[in-house]
N, C-alpha and C. Protein backbone atom coordinates (compact mmCIF):
# COMPACT_ATOMS: atom_id res chain seq x y z
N UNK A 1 112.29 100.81 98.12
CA UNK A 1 111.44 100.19 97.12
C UNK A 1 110.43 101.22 96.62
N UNK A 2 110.26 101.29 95.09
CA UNK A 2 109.58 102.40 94.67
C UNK A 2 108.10 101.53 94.47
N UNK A 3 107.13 102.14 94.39
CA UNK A 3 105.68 101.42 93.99
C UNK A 3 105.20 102.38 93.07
N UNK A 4 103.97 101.95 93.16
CA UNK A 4 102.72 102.61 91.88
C UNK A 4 101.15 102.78 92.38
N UNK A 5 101.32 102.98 94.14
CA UNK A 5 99.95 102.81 94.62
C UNK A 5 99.58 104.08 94.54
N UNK A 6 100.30 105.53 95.12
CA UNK A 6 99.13 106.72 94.25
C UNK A 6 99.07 106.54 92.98
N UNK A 7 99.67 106.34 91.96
CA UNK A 7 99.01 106.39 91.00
C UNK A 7 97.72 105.59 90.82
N UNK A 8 97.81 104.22 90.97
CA UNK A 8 96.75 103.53 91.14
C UNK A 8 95.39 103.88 91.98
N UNK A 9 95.99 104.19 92.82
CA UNK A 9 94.58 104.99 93.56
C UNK A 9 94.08 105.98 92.99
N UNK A 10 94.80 106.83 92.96
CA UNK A 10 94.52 108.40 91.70
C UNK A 10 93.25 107.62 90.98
N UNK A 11 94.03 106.81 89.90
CA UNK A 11 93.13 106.51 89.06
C UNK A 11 91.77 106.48 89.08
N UNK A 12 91.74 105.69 90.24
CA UNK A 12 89.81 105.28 90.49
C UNK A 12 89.36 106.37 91.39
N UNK A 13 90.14 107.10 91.81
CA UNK A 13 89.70 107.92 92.36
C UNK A 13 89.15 108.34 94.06
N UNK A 14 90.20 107.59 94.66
CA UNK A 14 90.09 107.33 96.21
C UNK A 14 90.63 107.77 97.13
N UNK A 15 90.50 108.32 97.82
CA UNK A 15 90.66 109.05 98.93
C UNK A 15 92.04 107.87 99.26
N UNK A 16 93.32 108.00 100.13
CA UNK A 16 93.67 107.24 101.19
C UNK A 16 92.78 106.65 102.03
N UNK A 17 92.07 107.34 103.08
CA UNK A 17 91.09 106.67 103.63
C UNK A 17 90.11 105.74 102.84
N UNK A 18 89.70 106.15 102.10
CA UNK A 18 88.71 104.80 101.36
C UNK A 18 89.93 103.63 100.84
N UNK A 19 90.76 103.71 100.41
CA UNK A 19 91.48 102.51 100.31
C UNK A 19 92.23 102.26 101.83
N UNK A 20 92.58 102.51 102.82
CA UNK A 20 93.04 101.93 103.97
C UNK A 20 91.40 100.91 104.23
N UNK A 21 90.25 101.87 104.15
CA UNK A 21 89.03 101.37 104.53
C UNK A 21 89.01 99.61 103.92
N UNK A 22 89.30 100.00 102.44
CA UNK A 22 89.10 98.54 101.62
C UNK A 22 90.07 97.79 102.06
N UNK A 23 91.35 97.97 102.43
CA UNK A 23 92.55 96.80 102.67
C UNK A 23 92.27 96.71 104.26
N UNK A 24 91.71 97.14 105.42
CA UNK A 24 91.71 96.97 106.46
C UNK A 24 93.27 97.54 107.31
N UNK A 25 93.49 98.74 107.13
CA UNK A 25 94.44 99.42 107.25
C UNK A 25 93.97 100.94 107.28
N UNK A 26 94.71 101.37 108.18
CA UNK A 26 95.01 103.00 108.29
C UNK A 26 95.08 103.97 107.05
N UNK A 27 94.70 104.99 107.03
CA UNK A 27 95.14 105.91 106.38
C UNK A 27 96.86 106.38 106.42
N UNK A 28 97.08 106.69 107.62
CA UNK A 28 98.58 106.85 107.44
C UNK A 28 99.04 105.73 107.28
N UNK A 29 98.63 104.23 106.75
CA UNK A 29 99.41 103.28 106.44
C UNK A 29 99.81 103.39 104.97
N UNK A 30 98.64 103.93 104.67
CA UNK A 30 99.01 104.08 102.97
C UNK A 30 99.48 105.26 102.69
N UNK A 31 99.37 106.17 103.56
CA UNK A 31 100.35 107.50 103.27
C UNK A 31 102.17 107.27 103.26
N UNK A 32 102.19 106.16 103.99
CA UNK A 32 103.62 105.70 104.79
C UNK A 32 104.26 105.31 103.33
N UNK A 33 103.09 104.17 102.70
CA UNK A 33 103.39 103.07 101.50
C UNK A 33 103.56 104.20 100.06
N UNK A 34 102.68 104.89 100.21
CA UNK A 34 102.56 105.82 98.94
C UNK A 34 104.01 106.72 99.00
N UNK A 35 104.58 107.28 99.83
CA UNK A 35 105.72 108.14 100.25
C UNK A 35 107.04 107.05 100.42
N UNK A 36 106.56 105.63 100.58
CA UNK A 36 107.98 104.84 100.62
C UNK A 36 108.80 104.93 101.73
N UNK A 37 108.16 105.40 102.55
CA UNK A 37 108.77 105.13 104.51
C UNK A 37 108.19 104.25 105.21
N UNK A 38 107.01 103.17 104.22
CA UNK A 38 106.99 101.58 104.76
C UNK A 38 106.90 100.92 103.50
N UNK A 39 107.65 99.73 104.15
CA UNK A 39 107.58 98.74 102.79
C UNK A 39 106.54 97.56 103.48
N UNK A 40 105.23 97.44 102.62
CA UNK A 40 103.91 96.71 103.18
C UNK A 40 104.47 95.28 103.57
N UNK A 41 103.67 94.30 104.20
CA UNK A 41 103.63 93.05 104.16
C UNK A 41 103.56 92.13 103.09
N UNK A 42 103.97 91.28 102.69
CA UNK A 42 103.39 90.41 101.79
C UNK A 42 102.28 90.16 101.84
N UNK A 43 101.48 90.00 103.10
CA UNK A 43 100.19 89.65 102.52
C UNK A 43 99.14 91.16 102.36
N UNK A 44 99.74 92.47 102.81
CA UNK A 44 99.24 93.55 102.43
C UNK A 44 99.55 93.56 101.34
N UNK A 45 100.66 93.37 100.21
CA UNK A 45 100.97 93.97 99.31
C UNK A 45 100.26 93.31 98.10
N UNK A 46 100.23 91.41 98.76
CA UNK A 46 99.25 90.64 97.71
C UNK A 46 97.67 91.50 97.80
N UNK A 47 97.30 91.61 98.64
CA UNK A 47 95.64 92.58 98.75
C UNK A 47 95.18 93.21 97.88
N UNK A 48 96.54 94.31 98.09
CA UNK A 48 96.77 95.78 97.24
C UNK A 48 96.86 95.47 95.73
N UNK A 49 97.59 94.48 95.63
CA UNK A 49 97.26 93.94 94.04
C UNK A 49 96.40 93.65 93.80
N UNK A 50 95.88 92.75 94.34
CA UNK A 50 94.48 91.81 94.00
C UNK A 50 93.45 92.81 94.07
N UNK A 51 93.03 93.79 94.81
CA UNK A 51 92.41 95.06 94.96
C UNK A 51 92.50 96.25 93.50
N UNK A 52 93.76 96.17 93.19
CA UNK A 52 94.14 97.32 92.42
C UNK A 52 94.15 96.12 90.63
N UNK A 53 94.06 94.83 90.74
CA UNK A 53 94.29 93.51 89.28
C UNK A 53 95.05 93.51 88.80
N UNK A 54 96.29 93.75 89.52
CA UNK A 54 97.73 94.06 88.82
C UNK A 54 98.73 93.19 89.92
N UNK A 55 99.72 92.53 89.55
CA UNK A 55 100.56 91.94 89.97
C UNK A 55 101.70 92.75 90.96
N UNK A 56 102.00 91.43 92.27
CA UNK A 56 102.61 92.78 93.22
C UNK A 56 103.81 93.17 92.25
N UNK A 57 104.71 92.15 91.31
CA UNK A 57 106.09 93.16 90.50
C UNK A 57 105.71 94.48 89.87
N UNK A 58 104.19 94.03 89.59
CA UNK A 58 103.77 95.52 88.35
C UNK A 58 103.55 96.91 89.52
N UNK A 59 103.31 96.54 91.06
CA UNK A 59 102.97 97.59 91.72
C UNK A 59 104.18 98.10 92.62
N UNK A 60 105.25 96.99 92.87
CA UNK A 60 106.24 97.25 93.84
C UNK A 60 107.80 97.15 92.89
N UNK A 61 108.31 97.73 92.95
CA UNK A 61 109.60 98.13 91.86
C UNK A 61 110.83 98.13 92.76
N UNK A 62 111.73 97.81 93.02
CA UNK A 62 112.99 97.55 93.91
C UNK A 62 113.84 98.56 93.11
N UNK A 63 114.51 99.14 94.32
CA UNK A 63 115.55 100.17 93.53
C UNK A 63 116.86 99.68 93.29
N UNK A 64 116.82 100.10 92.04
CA UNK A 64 117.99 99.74 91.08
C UNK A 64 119.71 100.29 91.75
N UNK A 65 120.49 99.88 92.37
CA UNK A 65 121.67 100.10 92.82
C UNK A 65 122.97 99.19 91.71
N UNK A 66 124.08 100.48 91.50
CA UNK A 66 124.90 99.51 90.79
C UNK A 66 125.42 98.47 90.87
N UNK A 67 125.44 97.82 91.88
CA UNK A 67 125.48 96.66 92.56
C UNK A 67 124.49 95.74 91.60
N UNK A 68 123.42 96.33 91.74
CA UNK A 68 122.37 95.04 91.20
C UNK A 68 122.77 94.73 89.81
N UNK A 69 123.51 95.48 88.82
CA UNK A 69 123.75 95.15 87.46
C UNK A 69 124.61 94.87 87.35
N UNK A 70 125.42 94.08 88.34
CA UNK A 70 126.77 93.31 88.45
C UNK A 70 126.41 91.73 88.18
């Protein structure tokens, strides 16, 4: 699953640590999420939206396999 949380973070300008700080999470949790070697919780990922005012589809993107356009 691809996302959009460095970018989003980029934006405002935050350290990993200051956003693990704000969601109540690790730094290497969001290093994990940002790199795509964890896929968050639902109720982490609702946070991260609600945190970032963007909807979890607009932040979490599922990868497209030819399968899926069958």
């Amino acid at each position: 699953m691809r996302n959009s949380v460095r970018k989003l973070r980029s934006s405002r300008e935050l350290s990993q640590s200051q956003l693990g700080t704000a969601l109540g999470v690790s730094r290497q949790t969001i290093n994990a999420i940002e790199t795509e070697r964890y896929t968050p919780s639902l109720p982490l990922a609702m946070s991260m939206a609600k945190f970032f005012e963007v909807t979890v589809e607009e932040m979490f993107h599922p990868d497209e396999s030819p399968a899926d356009d069958q």
